[in-house]
Protein backbone atom coordinates (compact mmCIF):
# COMPACT_ATOMS: atom_id res chain seq x y z
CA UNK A 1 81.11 57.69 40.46
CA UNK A 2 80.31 57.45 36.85
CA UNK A 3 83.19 57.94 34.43
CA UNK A 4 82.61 57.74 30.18
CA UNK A 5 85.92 56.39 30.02
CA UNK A 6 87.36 52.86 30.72
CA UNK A 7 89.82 54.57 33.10
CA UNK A 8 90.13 56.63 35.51
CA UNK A 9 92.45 59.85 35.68
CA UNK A 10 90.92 62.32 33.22
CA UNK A 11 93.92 64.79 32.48
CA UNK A 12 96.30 62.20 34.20
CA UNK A 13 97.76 59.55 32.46
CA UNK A 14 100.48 57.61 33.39
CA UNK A 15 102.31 54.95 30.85
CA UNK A 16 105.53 52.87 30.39
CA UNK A 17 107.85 54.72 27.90
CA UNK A 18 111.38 53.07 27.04
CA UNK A 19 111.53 51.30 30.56
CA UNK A 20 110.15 54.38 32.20
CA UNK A 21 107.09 55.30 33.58
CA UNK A 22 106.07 58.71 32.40
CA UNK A 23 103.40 60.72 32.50
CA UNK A 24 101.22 61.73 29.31
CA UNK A 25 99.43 64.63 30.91
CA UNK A 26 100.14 65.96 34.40
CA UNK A 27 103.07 65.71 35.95
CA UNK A 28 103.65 67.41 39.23
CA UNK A 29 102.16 67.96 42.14
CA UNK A 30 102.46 71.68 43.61
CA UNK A 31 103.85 70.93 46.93
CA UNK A 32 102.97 74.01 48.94
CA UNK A 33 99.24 72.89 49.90
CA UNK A 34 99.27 71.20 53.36
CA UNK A 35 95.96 69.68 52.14
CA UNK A 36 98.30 67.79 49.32
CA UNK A 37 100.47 66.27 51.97
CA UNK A 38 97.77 65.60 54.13
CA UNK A 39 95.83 63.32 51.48
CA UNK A 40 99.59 61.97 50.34
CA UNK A 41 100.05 60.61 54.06
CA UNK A 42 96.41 59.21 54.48
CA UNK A 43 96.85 57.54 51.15
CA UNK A 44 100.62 56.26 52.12
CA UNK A 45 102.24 57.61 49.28
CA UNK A 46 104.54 60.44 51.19
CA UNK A 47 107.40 57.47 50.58
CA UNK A 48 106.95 57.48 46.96
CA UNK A 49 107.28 61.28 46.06
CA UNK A 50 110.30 62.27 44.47
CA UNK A 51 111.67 65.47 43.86
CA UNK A 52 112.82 67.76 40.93
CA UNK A 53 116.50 67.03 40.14
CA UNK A 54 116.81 70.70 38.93
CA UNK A 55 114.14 73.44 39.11
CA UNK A 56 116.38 75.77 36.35
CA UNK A 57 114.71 76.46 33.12
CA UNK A 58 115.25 78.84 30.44
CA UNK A 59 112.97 80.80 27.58
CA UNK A 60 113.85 80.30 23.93
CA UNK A 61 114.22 83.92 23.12
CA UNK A 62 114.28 83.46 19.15
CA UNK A 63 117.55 83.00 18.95
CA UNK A 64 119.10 81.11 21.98
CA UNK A 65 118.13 79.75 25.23
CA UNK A 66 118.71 82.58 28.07
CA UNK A 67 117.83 80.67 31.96
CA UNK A 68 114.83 82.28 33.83
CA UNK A 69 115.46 84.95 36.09
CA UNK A 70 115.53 83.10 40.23
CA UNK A 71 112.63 84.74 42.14
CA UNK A 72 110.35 85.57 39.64
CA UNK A 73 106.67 85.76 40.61
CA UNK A 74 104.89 84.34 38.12
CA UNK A 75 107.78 85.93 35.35
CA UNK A 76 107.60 88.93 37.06
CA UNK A 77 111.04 89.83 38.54
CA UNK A 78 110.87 91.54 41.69
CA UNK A 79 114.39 92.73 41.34
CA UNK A 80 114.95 93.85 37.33
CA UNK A 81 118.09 95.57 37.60
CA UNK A 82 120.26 92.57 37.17
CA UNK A 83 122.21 90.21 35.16
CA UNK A 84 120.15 87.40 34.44
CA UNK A 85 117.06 90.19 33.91
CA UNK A 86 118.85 92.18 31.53
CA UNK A 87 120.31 88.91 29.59
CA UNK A 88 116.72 87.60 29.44
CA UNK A 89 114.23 90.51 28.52
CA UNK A 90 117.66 93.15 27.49
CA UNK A 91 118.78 96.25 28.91
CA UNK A 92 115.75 98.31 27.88
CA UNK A 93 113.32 96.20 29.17
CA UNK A 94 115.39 95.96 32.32
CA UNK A 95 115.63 99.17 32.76
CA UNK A 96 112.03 100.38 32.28
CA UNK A 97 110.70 97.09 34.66
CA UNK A 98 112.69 98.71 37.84
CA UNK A 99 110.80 102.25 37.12
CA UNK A 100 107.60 101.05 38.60
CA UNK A 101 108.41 101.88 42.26
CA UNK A 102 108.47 105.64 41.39
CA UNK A 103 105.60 104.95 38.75
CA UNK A 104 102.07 106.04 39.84
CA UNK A 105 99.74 103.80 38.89
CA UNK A 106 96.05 103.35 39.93
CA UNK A 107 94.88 99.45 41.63
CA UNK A 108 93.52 97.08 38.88
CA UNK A 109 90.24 96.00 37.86
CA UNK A 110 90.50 92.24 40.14
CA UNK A 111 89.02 90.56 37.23
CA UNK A 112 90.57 92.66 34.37
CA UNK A 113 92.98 91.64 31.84
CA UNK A 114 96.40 90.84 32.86
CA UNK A 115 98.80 91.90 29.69
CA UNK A 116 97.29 95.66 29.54
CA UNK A 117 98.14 95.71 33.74
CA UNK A 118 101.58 94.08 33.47
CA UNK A 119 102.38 96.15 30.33
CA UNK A 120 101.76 99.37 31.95
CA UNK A 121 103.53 98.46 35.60
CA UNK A 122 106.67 96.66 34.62
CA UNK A 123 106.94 97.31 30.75
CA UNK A 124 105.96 94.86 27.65
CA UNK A 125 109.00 93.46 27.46
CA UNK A 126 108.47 91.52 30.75
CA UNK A 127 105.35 90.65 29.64
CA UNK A 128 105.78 89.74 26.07
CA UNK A 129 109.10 87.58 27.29
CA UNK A 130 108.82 86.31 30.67
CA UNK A 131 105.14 86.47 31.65
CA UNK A 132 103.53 85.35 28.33
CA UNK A 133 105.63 82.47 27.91
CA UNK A 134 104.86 81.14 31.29
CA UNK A 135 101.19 81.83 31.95
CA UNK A 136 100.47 80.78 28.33
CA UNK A 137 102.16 77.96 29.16
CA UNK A 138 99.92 77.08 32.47
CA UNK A 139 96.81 77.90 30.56
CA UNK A 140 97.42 77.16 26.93
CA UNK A 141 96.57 80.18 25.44
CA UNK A 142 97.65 84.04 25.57
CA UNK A 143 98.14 85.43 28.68
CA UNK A 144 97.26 89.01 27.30
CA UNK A 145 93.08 88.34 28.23
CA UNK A 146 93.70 86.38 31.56
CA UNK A 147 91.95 87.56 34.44
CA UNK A 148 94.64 89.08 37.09
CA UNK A 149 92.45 87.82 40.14
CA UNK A 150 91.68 83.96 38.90
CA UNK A 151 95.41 83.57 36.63
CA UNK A 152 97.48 85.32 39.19
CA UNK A 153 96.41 86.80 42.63
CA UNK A 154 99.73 86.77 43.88
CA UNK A 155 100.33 89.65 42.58
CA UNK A 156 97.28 91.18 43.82
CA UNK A 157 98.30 90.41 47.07
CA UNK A 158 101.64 91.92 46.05
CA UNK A 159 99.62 95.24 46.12
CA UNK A 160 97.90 94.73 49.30
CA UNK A 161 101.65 94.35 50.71
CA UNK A 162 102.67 97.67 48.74
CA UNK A 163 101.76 100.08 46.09
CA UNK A 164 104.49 99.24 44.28
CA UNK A 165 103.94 95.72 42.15
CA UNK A 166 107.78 95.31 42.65
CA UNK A 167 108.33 95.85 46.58
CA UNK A 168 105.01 94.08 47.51
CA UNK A 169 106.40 90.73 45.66
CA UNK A 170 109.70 91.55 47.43
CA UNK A 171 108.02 92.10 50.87
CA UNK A 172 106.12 88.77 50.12
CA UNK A 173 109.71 86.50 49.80
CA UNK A 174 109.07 83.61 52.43
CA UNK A 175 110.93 83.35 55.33
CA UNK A 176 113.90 80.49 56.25
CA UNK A 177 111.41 77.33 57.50
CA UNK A 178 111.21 76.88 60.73
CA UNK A 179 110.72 73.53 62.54
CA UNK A 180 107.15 73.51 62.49
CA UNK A 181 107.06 74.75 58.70
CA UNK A 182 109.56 72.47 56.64
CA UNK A 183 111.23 73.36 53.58
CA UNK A 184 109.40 71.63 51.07
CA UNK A 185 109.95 71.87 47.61
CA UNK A 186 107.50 73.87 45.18
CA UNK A 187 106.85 70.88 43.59
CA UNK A 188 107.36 67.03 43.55
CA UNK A 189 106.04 64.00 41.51
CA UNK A 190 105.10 60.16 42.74
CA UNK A 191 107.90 57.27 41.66
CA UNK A 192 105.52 55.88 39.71
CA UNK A 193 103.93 58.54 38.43
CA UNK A 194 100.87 60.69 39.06
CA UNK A 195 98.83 57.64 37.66
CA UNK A 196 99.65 56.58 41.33
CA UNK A 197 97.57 58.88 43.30
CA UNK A 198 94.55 58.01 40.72
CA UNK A 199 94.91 54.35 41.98
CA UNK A 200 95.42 55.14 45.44
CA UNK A 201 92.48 57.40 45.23
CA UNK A 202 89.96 54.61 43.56
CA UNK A 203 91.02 51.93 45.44
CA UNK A 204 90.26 54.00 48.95
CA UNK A 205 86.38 53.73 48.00
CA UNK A 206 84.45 51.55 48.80
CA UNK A 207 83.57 48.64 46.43
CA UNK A 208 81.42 49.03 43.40
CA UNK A 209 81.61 52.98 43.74
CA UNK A 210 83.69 53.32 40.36
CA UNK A 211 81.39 52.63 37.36
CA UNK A 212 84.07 53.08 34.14
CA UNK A 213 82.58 53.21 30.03
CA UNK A 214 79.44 54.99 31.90
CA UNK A 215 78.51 57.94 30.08
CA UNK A 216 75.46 60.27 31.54
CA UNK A 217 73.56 62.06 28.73
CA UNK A 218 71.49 63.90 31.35
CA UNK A 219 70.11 64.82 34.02
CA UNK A 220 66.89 65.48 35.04
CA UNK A 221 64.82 66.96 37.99
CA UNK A 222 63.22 64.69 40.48
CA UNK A 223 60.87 65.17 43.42
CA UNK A 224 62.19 66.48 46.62
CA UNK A 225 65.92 67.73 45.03
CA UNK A 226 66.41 64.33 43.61
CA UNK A 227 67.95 63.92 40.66
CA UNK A 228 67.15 61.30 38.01
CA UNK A 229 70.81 60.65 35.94
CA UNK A 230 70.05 58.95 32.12
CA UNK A 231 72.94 56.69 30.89
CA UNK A 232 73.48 55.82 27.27
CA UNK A 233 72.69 52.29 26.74
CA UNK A 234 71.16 51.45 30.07
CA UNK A 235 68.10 52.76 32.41
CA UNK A 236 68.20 55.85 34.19
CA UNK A 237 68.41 56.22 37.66
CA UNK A 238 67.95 58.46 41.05
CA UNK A 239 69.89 59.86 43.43
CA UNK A 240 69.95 62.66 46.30
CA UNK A 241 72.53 64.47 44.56
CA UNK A 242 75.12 64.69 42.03
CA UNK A 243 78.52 66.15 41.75
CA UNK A 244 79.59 67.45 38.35
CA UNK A 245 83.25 67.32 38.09
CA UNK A 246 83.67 68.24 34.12
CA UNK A 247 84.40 70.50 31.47
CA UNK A 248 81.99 73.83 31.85
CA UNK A 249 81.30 73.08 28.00
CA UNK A 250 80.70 69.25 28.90
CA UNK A 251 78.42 70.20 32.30
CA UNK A 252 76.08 72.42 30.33
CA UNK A 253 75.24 70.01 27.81
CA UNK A 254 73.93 67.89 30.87
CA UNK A 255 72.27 70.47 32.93
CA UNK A 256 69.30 71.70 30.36
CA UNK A 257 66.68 70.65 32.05
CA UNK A 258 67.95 71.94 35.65
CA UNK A 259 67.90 75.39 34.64
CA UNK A 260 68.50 76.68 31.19
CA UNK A 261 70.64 80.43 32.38
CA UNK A 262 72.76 77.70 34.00
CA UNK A 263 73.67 75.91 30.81
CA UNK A 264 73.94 79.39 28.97
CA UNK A 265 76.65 80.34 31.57
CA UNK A 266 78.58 77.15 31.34
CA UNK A 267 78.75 77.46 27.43
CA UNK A 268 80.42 80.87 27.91
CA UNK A 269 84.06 79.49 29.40
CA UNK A 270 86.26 78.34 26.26
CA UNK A 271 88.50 75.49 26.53
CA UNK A 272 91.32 75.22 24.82
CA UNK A 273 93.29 71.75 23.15
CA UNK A 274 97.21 70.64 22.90
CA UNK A 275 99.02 67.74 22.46
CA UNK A 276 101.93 66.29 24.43
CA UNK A 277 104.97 64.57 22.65
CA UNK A 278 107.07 61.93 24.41
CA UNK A 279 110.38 61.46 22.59
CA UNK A 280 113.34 59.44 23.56
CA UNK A 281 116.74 59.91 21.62
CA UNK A 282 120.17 58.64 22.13
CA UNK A 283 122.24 60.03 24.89
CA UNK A 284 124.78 61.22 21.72
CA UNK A 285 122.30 62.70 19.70
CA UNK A 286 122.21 65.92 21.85
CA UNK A 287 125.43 67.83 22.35
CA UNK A 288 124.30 69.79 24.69
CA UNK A 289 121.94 68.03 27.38
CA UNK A 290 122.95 70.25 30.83
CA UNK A 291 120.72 72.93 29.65
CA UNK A 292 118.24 72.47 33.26
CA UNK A 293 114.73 71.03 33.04
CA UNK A 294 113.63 72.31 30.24
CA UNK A 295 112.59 75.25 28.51
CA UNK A 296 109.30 77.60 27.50
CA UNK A 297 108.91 79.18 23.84
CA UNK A 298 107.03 82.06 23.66
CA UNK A 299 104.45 82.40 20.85
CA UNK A 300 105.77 85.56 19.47
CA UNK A 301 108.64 83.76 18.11
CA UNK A 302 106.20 81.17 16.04
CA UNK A 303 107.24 78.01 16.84
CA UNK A 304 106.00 74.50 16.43
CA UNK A 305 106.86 73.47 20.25
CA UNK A 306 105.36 75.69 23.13
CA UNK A 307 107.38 73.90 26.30
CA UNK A 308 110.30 71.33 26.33
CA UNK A 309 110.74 68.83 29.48
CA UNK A 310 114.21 66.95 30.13
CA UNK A 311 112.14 64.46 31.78
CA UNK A 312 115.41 62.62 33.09
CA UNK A 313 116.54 65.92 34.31
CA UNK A 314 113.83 67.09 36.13
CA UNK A 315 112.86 63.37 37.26
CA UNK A 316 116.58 61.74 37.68
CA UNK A 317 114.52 58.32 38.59
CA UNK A 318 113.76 58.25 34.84
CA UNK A 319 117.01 57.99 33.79
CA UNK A 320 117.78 55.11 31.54
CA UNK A 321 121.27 54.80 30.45
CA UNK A 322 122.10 56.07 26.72
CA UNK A 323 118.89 57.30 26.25
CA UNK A 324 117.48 61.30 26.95
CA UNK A 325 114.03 61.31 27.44
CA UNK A 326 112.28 64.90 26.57
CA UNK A 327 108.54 66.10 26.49
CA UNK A 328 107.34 68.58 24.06
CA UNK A 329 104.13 70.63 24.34
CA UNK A 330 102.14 71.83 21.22
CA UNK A 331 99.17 73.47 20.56
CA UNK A 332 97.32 76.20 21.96
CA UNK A 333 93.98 77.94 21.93
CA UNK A 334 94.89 80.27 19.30
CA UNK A 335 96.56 77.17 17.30
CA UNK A 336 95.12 73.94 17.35
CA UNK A 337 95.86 72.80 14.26
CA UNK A 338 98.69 70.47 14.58
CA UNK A 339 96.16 68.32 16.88
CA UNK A 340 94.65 67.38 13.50
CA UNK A 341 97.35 65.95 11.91
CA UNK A 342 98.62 62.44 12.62
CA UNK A 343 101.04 61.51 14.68
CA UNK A 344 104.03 60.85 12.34
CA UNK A 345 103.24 64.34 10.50
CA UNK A 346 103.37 65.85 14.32
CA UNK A 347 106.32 64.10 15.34
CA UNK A 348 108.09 65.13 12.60
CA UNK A 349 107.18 68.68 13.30
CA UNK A 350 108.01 68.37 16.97
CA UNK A 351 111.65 67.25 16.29
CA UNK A 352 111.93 69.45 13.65
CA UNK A 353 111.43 72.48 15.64
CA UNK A 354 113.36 71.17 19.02
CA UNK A 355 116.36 71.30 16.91
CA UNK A 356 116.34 74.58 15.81
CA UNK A 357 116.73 75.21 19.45
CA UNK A 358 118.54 72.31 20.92
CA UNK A 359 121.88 70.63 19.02
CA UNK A 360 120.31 67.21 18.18
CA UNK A 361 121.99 65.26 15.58
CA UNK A 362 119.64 61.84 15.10
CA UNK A 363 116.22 61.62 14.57
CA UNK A 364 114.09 60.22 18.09
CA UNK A 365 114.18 56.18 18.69
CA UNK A 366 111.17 56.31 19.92
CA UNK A 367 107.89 58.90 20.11
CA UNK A 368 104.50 58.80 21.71
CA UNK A 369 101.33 61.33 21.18
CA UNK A 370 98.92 62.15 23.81
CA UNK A 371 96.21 64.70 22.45
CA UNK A 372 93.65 66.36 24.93
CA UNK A 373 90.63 68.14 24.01
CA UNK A 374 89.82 69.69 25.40
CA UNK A 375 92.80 70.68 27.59
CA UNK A 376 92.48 73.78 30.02
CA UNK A 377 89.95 76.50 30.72
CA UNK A 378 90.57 80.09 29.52
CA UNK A 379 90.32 82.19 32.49
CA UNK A 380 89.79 85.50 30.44
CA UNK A 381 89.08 88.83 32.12
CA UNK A 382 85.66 88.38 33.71
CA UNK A 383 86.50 84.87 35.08
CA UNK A 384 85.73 85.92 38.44
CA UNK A 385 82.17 87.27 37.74
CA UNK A 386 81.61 84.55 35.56
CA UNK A 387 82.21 82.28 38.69
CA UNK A 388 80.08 84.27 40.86
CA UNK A 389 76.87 84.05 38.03
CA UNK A 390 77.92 79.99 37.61
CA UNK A 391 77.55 79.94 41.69
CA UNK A 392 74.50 82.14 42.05
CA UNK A 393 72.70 80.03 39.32
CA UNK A 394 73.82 76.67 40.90
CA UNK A 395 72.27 78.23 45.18
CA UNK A 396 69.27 78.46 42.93
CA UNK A 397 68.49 75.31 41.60
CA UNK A 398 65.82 73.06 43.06
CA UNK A 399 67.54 70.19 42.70
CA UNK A 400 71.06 68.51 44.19
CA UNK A 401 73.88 69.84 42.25
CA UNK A 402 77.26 70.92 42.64
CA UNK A 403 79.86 71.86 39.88
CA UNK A 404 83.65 71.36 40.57
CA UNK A 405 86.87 70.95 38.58
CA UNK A 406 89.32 73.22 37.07
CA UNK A 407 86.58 75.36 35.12
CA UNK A 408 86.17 77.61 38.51
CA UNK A 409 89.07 77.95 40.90
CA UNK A 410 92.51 76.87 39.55
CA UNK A 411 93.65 74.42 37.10
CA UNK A 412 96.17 72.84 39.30
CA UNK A 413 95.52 69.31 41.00
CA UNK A 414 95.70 70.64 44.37
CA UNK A 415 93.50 73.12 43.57
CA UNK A 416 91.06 70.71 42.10
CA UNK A 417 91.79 68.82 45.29
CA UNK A 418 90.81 71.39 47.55
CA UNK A 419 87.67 72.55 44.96
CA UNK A 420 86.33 68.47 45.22
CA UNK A 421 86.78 68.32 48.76
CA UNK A 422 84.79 71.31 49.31
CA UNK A 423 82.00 70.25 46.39
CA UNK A 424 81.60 67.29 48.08
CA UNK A 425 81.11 68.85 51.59
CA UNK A 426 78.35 71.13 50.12
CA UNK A 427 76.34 68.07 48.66
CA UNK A 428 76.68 66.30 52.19
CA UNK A 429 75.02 69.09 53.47
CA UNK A 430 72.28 69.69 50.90
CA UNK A 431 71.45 66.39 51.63
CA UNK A 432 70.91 66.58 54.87
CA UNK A 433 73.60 64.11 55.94
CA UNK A 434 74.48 64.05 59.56
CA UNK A 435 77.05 67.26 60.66
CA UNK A 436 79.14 65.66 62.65
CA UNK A 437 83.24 65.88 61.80
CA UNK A 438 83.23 61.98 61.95
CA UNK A 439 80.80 61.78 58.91
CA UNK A 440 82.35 64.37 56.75
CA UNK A 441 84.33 63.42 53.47
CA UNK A 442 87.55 63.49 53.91
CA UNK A 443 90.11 64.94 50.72
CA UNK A 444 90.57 60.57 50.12
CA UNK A 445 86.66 60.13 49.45
């Protein structure tokens, strides 16, 4: 494994913060995948997950903090004609979101746009409030050009259930756990942060298989689906096959020589960039801390933050006494800007615009800025044929190559997990390693 940085993690980044251990990037594991569990136990880290202290959060709604409505798929509430609905999106909106049984409506494009489908089924308001703030949360951008099949199929399967958007979600409420199917939460952490399973991970290989500060410039064709990898600052080398686990921008600066429609495909997908903001602040300094985990801001309402953690709220192990430890998204794909500006000027900004939504009466003790560019894909409308071209171009190369990471099948780490266990199964076959269940690489290596 060749990595151009001197550690290992990528988006995951774990680091001591006022006599925590927080995480910079990354920082829960959705618990649902057995295949999570599974590589949890093998690596022995089942002991060290911990779980949410609170799973309540709340949208700023320009003008106070209203909680999310329970049950909602994705911000889509399957039952709008209540309360915490109609306090969250208002009465209106409530009202015209629980027409859409009795609404005709025709099935949607798989890979069309999500905000013109939602709009039209449930109303904008849902979207513009609920649905917007959460996806473009996930995905840093707008949520109005997502694709429905690759940024939410659950509520394509909501329609195989049902017609109706809002019966199939409610048809598709899980049942009590049985014996054999725990209840598991929808998503935990590790005690010492996800910077855990990285370690875990690299120390499970065998020795010498890490290579850190080594950055490939290329990659070139060799005889017999060889490949022949060039290195900045040392001589190239061969190999049967390579796995590309990057950015699709990154990838098709590499893959030029392999196939040029390839590397015109990759460039296509746009990433976008955003900054997290660790602050810590005295205990006193908010008046009001029992507000749940945290909070989402949509963009409509033009704010500096994006998404606000209570990291000691959602994490209780994080708790330090006196102290309130909060992390603060920022920037976007439509707004990158604040990543250029240093980190005083954006923690200023970040504090700045938390308390025109929070009560906080001193200034932070302590801050730390974590940028990332780039961040997350964009799965617009057309992500799913885009996936199928990437694929079809890939079955056609001559050479050993395989593309995996969160450019094609979900940005989440299980999914990642499940796309790199896969990626490397397919290069074990293309080259021509034994098929036997006893040779095959397991989620661990």
């Amino acid at each position: 494994m060749f990595e151009s940085e001197a550690r290992l993690g990528g988006r995951i980044r774990t680091e001591n913060f006022q006599g925590s251990v927080v995480d910079l990037g990354a920082e829960s594991l959705l618990a649902r995948s057995q295949e999570t569990w599974a590589l949890l136990s093998e690596l022995g880290l089942e002991e060290q997950t911990v779980q949410p202290g609170t799973t309540s959060a709340s949208i700023w709604n320009g003008r106070r903090l209203v909680p999310i409505p329970k049950g909602s798929a994705l911000g889509v509430p399957p039952h709008p004609w209540t309360f915490d609905v109609a306090r969250a999106i208002g009465v209106p909106g409530a009202l015209r979101a629980g027409l859409e049984p009795w609404l005709r409506h025709r099935r949607p494009d798989p890979d069309g746009p999500l905000g013109p489908f939602l709009r039209k089924r449930v109303g904008a308001a849902v979207f513009t409030r609920l649905v917007d703030p959460l996806l473009g949360g996930v995905y840093a951008g707008a949520a109005t050009q997502l694709s429905i099949g690759a940024a939410a199929p659950q509520l394509l399967q909501a329609l195989d259930r049902d017609p109706s958007l809002l019966r199939g979600l409610r048809r598709g409420v899980p049942t009590a756990p049985t014996p054999t199917s725990p209840d598991r939460p929808t998503f935990i952490s590790l005690r010492g942060g996800l910077g855990q399973l990285v370690s875990a991970l690299a120390t499970d290989l065998p020795p010498g298989t890490v290579q850190l500060s080594s950055r490939v410039t290329g990659i070139h064709p060799a005889q017999e689906g060889r490949v022949s990898l060039a290195f900045a600052g040392r001589p190239s080398e061969e190999f049967d096959g390579v796995a590309l686990a990057l950015p699709a921008p990154q990838a098709a600066e590499l893959v030029s020589e392999l196939s040029g429609d390839l590397q015109s495909e990759l460039r296509r997908q746009e990433w976008s960039s955003v900054a997290t903001v660790t602050l810590s602040y005295q205990e006193r300094a908010l008046r009001a801390h029992s507000i749940g985990s945290g909070f989402l801001v949509p963009r409509s309402t033009r704010r500096v933050v994006t998404a606000c953690t209570f990291m000691d709220q959602k994490w209780p192990h994080l708790k330090q006494p006196g102290l309130v430890l909060i992390r603060v998204s920022v920037g976007s794909a439509q707004d990158e800007g604040i990543l250029g500006m240093d980190d005083t000027t954006i923690i200023s900004a970040v504090h700045n615009s938390l308390r025109q939504m929070v009560p906080i009466d001193l200034r932070p003790d302590n801050a730390l800025v974590q940028r990332w560019r780039p961040a997350l894909p964009q799965y617009r409308s057309g992500q799913l044929g885009w996936r199928s071209e990437i694929d079809a171009k890939v079955s056609g190369l001559r050479n050993r190559v395989v593309l995996t990471g969160a450019a094609y099948d979900g940005v989440g780490i299980p999914a990642c997990l499940q796309q790199a266990t896969a990626a490397a199964g397919r290069l074990w076959q293309l080259t021509g390693a034994p098929n036997s269940s006893n040779n095959q690489p397991s989620a661990g290596n």
